[in-house]
PDB file of N, CA and C in Angstrom:
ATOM      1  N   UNK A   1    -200.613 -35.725-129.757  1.00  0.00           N
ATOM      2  CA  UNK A   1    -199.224 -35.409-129.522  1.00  0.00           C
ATOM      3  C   UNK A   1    -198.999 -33.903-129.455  1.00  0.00           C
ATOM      4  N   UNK A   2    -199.581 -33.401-130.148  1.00  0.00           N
ATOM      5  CA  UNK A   2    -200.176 -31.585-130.177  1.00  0.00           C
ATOM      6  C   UNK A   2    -199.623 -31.499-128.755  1.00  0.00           C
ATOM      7  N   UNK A   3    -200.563 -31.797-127.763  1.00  0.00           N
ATOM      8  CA  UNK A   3    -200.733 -31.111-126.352  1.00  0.00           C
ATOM      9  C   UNK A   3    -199.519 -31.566-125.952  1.00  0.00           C
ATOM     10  N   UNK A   4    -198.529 -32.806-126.433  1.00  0.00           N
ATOM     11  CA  UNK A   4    -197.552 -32.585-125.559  1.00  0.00           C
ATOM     12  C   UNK A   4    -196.414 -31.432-125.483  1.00  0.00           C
ATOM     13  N   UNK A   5    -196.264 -31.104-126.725  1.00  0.00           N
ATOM     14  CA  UNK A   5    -195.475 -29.976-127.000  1.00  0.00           C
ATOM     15  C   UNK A   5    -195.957 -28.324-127.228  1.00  0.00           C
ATOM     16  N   UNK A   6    -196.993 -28.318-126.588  1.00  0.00           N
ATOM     17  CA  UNK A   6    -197.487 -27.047-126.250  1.00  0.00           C
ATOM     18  C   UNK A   6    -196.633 -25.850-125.161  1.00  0.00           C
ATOM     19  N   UNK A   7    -195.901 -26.636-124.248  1.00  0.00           N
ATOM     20  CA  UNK A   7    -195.226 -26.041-123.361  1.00  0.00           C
ATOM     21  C   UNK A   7    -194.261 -25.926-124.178  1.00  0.00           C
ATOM     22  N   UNK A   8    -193.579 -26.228-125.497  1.00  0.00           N
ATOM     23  CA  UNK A   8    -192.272 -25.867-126.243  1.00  0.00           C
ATOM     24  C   UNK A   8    -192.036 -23.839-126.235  1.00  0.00           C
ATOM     25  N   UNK A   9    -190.934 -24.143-125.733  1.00  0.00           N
ATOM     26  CA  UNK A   9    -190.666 -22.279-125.321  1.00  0.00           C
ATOM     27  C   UNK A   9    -190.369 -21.966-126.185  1.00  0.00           C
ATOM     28  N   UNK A  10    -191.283 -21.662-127.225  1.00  0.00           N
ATOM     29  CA  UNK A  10    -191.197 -20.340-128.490  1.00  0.00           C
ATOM     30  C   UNK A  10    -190.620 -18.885-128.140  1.00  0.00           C
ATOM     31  N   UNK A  11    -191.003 -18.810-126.941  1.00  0.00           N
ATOM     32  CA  UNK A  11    -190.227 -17.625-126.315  1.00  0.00           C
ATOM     33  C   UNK A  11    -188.511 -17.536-126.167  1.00  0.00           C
ATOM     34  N   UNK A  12    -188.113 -18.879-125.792  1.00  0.00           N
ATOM     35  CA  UNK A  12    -186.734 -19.241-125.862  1.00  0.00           C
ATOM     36  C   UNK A  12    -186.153 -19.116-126.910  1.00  0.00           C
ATOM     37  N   UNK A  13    -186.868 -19.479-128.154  1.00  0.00           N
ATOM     38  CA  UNK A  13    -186.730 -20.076-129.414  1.00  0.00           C
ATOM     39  C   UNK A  13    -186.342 -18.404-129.924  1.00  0.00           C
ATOM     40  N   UNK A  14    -187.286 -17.701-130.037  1.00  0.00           N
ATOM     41  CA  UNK A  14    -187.248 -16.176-130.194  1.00  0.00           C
ATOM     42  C   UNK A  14    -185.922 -15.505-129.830  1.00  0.00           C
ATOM     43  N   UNK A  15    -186.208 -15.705-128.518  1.00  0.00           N
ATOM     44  CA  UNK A  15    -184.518 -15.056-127.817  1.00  0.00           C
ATOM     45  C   UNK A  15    -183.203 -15.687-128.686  1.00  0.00           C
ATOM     46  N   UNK A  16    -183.084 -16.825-128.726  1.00  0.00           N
ATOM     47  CA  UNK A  16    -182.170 -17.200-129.437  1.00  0.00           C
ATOM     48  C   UNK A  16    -181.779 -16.824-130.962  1.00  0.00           C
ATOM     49  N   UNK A  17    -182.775 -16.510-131.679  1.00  0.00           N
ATOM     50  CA  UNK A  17    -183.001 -15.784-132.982  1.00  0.00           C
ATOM     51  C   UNK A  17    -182.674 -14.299-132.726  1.00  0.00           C
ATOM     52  N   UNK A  18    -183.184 -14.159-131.675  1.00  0.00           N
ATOM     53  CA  UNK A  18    -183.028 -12.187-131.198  1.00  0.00           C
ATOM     54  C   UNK A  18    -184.177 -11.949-132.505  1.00  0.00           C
ATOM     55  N   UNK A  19    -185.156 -12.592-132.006  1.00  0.00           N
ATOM     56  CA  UNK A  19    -186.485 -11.985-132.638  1.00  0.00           C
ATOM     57  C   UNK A  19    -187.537 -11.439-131.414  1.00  0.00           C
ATOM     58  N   UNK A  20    -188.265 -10.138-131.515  1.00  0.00           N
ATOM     59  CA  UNK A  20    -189.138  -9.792-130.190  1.00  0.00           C
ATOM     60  C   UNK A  20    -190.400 -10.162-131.380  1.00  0.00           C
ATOM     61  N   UNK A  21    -191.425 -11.051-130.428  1.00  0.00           N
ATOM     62  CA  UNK A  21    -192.534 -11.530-130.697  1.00  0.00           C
ATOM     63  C   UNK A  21    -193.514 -10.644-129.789  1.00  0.00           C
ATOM     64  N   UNK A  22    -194.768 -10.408-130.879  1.00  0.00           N
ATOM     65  CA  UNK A  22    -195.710  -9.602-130.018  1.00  0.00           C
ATOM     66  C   UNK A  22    -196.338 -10.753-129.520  1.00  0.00           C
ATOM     67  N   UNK A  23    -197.127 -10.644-128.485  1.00  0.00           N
ATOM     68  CA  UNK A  23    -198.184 -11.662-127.818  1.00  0.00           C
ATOM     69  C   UNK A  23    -198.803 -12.263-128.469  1.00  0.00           C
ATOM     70  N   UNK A  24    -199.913 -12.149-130.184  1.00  0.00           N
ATOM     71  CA  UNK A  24    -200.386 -12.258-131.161  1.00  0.00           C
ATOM     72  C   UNK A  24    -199.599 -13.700-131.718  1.00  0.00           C
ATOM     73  N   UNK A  25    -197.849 -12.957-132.292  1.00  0.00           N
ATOM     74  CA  UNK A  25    -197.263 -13.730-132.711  1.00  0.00           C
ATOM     75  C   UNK A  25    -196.832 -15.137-132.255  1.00  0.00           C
ATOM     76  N   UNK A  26    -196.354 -15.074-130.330  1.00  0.00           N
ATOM     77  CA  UNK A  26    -196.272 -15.398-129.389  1.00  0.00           C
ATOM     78  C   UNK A  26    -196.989 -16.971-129.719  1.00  0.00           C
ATOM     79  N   UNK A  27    -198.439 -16.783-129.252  1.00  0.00           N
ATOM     80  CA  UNK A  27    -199.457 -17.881-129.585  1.00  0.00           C
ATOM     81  C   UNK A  27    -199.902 -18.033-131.166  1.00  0.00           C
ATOM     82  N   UNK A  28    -199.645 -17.633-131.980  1.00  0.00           N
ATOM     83  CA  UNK A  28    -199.576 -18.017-133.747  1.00  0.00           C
ATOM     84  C   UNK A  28    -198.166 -18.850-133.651  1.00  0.00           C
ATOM     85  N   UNK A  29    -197.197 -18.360-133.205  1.00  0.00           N
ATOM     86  CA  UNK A  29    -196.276 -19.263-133.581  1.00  0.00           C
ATOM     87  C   UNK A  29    -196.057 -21.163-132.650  1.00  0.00           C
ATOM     88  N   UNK A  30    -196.583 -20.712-131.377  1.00  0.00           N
ATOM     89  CA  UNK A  30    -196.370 -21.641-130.659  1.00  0.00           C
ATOM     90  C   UNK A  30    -197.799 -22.743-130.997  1.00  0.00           C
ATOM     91  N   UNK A  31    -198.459 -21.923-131.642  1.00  0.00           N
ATOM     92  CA  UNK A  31    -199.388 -23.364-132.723  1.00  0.00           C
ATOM     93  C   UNK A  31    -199.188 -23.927-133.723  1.00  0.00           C
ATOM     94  N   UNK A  32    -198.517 -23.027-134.220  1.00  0.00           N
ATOM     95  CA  UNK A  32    -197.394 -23.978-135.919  1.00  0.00           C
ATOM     96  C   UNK A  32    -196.450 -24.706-134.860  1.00  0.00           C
ATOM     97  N   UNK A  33    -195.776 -24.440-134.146  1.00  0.00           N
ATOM     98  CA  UNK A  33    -194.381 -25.295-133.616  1.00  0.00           C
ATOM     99  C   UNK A  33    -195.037 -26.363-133.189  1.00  0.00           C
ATOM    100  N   UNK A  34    -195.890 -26.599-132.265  1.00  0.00           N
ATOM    101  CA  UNK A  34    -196.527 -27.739-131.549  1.00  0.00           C
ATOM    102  C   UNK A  34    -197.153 -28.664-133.020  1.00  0.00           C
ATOM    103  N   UNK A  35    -197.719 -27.974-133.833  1.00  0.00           N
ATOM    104  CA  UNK A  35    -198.637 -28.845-135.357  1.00  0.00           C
ATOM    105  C   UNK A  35    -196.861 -29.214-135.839  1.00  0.00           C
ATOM    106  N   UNK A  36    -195.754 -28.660-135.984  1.00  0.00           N
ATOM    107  CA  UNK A  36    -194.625 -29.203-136.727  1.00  0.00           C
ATOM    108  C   UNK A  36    -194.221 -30.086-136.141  1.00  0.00           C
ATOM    109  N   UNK A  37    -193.663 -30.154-134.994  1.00  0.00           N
ATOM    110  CA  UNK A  37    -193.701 -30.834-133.929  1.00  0.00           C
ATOM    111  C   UNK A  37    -194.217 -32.587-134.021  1.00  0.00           C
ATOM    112  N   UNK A  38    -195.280 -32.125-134.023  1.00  0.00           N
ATOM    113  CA  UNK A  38    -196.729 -33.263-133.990  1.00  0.00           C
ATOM    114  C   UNK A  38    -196.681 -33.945-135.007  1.00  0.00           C
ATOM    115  N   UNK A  39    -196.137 -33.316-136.456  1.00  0.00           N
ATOM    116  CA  UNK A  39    -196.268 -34.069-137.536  1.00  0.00           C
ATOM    117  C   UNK A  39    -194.849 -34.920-137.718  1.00  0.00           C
ATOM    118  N   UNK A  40    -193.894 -34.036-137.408  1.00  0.00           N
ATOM    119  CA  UNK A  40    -192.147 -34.756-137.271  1.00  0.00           C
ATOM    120  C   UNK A  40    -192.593 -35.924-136.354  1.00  0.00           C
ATOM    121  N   UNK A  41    -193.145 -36.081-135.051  1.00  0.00           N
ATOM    122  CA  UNK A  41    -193.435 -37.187-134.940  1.00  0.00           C
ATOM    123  C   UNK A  41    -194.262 -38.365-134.936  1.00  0.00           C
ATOM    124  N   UNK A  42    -195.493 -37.776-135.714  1.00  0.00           N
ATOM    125  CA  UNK A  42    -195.753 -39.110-136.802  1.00  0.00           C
ATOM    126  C   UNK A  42    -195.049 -39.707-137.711  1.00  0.00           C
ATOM    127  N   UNK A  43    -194.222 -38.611-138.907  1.00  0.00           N
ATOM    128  CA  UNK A  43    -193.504 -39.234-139.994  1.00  0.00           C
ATOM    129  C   UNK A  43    -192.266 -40.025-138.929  1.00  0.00           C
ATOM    130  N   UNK A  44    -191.770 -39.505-138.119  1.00  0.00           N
ATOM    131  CA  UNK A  44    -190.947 -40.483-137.275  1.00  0.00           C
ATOM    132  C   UNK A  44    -191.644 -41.551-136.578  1.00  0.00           C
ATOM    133  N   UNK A  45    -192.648 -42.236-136.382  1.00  0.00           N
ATOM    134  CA  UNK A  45    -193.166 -43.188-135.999  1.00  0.00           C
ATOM    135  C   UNK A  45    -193.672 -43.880-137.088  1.00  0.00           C
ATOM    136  N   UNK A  46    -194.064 -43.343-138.119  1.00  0.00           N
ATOM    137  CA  UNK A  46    -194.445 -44.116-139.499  1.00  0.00           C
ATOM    138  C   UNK A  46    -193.095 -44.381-140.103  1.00  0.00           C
ATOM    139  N   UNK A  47    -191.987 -44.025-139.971  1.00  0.00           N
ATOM    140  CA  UNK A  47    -190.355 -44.628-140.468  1.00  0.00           C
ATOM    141  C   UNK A  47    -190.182 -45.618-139.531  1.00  0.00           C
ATOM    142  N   UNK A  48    -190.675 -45.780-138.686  1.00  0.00           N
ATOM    143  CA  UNK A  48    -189.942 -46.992-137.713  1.00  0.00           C
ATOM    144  C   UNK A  48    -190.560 -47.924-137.436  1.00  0.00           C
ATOM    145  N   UNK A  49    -192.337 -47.721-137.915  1.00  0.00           N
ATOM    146  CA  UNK A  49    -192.904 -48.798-137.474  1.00  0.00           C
ATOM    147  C   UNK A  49    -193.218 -49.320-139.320  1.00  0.00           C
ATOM    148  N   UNK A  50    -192.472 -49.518-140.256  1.00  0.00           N
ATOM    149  CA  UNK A  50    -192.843 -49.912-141.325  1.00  0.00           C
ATOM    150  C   UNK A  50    -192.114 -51.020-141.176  1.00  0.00           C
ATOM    151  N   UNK A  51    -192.772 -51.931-142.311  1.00  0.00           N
ATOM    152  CA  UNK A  51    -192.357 -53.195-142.313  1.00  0.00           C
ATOM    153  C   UNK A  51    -191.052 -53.408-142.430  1.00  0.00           C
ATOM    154  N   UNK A  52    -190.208 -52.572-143.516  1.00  0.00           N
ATOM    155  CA  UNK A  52    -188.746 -52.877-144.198  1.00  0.00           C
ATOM    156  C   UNK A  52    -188.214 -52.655-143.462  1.00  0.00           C
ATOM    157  N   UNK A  53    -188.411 -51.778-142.258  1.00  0.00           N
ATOM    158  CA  UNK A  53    -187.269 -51.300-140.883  1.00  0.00           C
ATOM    159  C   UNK A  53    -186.481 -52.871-140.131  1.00  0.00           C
ATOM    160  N   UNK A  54    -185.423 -52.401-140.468  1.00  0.00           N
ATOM    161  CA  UNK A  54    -184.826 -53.704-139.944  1.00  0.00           C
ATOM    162  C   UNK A  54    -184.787 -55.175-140.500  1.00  0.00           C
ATOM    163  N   UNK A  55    -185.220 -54.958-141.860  1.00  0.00           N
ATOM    164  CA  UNK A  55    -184.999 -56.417-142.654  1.00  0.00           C
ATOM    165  C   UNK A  55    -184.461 -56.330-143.981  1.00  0.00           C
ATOM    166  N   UNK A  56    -183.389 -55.632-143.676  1.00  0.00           N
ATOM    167  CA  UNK A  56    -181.888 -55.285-144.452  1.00  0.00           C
ATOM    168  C   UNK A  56    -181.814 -56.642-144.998  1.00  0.00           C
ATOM    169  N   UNK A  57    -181.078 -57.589-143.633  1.00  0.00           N
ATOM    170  CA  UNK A  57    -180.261 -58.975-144.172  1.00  0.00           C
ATOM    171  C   UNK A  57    -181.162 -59.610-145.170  1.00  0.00           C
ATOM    172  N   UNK A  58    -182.748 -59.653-145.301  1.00  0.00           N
ATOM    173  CA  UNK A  58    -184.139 -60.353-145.454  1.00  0.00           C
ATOM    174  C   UNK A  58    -183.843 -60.510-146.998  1.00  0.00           C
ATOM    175  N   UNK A  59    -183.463 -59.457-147.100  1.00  0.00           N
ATOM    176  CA  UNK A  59    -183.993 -58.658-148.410  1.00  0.00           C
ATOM    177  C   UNK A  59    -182.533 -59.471-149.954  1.00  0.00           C
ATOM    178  N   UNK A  60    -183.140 -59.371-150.553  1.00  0.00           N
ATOM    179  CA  UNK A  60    -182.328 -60.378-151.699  1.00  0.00           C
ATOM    180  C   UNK A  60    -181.160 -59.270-152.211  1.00  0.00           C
ATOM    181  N   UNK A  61    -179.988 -59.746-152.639  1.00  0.00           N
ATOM    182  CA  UNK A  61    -178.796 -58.290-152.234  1.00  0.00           C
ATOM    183  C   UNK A  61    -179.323 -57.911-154.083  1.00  0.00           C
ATOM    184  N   UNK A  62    -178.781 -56.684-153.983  1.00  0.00           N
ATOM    185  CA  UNK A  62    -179.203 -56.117-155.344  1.00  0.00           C
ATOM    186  C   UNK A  62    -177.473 -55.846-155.791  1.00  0.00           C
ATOM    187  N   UNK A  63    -177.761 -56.557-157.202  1.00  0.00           N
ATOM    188  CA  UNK A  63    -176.802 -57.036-158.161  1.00  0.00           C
ATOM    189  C   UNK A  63    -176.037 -55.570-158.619  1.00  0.00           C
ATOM    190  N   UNK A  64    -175.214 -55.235-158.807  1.00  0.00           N
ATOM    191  CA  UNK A  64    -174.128 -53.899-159.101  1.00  0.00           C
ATOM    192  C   UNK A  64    -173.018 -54.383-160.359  1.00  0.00           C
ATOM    193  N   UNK A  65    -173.032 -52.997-161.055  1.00  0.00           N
ATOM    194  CA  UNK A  65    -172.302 -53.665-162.084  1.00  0.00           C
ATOM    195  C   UNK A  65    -171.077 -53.821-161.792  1.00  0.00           C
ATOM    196  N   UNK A  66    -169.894 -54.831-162.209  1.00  0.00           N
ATOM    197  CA  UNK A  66    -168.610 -55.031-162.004  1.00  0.00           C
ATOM    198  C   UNK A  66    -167.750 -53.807-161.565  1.00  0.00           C
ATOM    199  N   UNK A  67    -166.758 -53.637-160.953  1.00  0.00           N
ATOM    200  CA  UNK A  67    -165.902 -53.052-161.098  1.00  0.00           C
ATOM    201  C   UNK A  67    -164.726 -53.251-162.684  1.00  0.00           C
ATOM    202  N   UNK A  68    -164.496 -52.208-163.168  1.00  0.00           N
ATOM    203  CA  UNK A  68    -163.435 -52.392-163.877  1.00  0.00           C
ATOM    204  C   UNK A  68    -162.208 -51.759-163.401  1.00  0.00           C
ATOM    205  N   UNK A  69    -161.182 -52.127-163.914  1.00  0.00           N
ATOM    206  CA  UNK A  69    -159.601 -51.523-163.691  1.00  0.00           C
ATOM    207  C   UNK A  69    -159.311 -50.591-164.941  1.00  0.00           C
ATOM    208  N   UNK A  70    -159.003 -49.240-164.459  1.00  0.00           N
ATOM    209  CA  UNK A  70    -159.310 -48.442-165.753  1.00  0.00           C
ATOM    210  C   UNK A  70    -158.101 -48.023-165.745  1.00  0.00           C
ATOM    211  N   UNK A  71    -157.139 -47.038-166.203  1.00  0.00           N
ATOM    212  CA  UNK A  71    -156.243 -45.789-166.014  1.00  0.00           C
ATOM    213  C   UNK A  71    -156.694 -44.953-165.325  1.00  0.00           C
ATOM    214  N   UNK A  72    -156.263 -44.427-164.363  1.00  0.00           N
ATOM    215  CA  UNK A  72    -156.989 -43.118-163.975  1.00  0.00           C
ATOM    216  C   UNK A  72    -156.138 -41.770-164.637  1.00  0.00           C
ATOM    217  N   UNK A  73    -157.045 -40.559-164.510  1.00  0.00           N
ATOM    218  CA  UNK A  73    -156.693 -39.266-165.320  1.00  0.00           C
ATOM    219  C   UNK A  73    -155.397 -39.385-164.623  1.00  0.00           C
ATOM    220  N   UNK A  74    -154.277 -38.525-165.602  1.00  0.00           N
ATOM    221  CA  UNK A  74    -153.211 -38.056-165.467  1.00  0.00           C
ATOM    222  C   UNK A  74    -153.069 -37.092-164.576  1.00  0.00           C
ATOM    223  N   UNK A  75    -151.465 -37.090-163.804  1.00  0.00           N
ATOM    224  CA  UNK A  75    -151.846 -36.234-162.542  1.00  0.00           C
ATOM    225  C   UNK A  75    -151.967 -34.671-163.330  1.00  0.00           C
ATOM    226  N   UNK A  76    -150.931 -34.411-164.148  1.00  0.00           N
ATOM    227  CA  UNK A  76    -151.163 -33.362-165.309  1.00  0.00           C
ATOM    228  C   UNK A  76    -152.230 -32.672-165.656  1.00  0.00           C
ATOM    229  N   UNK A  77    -152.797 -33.740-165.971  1.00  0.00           N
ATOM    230  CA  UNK A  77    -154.921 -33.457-166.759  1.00  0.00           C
ATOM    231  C   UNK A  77    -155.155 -32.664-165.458  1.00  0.00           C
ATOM    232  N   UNK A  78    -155.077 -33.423-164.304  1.00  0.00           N
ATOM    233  CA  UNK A  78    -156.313 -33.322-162.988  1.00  0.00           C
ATOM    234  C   UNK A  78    -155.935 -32.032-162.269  1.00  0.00           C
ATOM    235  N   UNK A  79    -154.501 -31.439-162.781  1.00  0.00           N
ATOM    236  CA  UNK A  79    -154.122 -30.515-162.093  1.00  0.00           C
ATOM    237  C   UNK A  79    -154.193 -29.192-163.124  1.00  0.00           C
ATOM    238  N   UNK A  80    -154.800 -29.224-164.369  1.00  0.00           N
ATOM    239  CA  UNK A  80    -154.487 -28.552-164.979  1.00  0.00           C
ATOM    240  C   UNK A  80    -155.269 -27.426-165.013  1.00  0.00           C
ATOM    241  N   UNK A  81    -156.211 -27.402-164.408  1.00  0.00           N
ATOM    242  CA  UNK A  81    -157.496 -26.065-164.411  1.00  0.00           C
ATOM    243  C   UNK A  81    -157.268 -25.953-162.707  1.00  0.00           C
ATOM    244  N   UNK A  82    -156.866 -26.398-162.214  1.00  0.00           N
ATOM    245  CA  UNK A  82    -156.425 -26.032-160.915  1.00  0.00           C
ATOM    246  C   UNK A  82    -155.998 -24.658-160.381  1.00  0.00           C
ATOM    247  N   UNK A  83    -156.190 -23.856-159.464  1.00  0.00           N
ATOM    248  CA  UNK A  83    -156.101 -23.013-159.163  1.00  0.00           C
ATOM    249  C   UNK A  83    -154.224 -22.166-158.592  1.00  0.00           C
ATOM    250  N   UNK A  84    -154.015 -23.152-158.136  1.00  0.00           N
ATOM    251  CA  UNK A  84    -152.361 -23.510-158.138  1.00  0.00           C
ATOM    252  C   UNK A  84    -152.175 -24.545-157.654  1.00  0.00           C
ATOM    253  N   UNK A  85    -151.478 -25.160-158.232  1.00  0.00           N
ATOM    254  CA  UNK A  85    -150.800 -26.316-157.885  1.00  0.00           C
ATOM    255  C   UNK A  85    -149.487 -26.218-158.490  1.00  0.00           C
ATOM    256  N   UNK A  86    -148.889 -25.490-157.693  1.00  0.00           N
ATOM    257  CA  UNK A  86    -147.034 -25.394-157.544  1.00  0.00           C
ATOM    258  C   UNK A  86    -146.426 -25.949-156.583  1.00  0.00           C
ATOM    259  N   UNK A  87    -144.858 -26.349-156.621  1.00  0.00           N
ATOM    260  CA  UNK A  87    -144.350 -27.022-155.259  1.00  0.00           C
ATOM    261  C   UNK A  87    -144.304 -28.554-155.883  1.00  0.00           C
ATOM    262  N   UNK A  88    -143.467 -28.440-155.325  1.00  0.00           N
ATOM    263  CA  UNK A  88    -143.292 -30.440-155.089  1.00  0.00           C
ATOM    264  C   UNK A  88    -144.492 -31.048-154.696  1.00  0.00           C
ATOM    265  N   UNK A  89    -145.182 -31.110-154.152  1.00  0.00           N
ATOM    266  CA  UNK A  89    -145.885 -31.741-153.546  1.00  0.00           C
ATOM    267  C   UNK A  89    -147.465 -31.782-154.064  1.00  0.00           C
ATOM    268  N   UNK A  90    -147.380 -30.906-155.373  1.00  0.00           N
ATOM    269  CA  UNK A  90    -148.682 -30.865-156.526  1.00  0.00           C
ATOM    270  C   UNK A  90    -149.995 -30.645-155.750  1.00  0.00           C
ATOM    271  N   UNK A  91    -150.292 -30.146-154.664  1.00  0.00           N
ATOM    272  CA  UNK A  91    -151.246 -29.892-153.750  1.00  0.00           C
ATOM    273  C   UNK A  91    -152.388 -28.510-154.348  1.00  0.00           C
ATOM    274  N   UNK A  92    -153.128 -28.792-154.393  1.00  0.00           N
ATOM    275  CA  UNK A  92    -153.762 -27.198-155.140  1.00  0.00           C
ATOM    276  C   UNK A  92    -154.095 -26.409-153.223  1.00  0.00           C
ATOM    277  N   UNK A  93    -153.862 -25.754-153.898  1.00  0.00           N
ATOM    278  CA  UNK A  93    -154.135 -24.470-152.951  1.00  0.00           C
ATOM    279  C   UNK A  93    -155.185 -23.129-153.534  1.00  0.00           C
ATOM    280  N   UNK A  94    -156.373 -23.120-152.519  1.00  0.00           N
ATOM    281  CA  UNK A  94    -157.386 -22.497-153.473  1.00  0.00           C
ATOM    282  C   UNK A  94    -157.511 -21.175-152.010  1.00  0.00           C
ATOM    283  N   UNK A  95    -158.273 -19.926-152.553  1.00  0.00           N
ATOM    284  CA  UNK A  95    -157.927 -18.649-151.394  1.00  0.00           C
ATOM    285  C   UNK A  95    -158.642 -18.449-150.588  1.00  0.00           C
ATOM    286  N   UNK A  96    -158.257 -18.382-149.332  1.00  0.00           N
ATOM    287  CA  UNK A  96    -159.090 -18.470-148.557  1.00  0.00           C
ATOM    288  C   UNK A  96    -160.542 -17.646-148.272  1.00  0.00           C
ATOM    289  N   UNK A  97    -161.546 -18.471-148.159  1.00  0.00           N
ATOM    290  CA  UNK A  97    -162.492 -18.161-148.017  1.00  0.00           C
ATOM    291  C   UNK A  97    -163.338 -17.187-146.994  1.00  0.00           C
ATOM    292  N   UNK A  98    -163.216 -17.962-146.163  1.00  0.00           N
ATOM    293  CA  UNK A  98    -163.390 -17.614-144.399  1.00  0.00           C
ATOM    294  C   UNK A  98    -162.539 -16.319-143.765  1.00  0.00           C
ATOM    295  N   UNK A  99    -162.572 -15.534-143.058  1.00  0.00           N
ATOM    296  CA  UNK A  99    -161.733 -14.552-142.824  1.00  0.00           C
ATOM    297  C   UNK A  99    -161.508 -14.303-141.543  1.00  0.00           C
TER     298      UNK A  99
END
């Protein structure tokens, strides 16, 4: 499977990073990519060709403990380390991150 992904454009791959590869690097890297490559698709052919693939329904259902009906926390409690939560509408509002 190696040889099929030998033509994978590490060179492309580079540009897109805005990394300059010497010639050296060039062919060092485009032999790890093709071996990563090669191995992603064995472990992807060994996930699909295993037995359990697809025998979900087969399989005996696994037992879960009950649900109970509890109280849930107070809106008070849940708001109380909150960052703000002012306003009618008890909404926390935390600062923006992103800019």
């Amino acid at each position: 499977m190696a040889a099929e992904r030998e033509d994978f454009p590490i060179v492309r791959v580079a540009a897109l990073a805005r990394l300059r590869l010497s010639p050296a690097e060039e062919t060092l890297y485009q032999a790890q990519l093709a071996q990563n490559l090669a191995f992603v698709g064995q472990v992807t052919a060994a996930a699909f060709d295993s037995p359990a693939c697809g025998r979900a329904a087969e399989r005996e259902p696994v037992i879960e403990r009950p649900d109970d009906v509890r109280p849930s926390l107070p809106a008070d409690a849940a708001l109380a380390n909150a960052p703000d939560a002012s306003g009618p509408t008890r909404l926390i509002r935390v600062p923006k991150v992103i800019g």
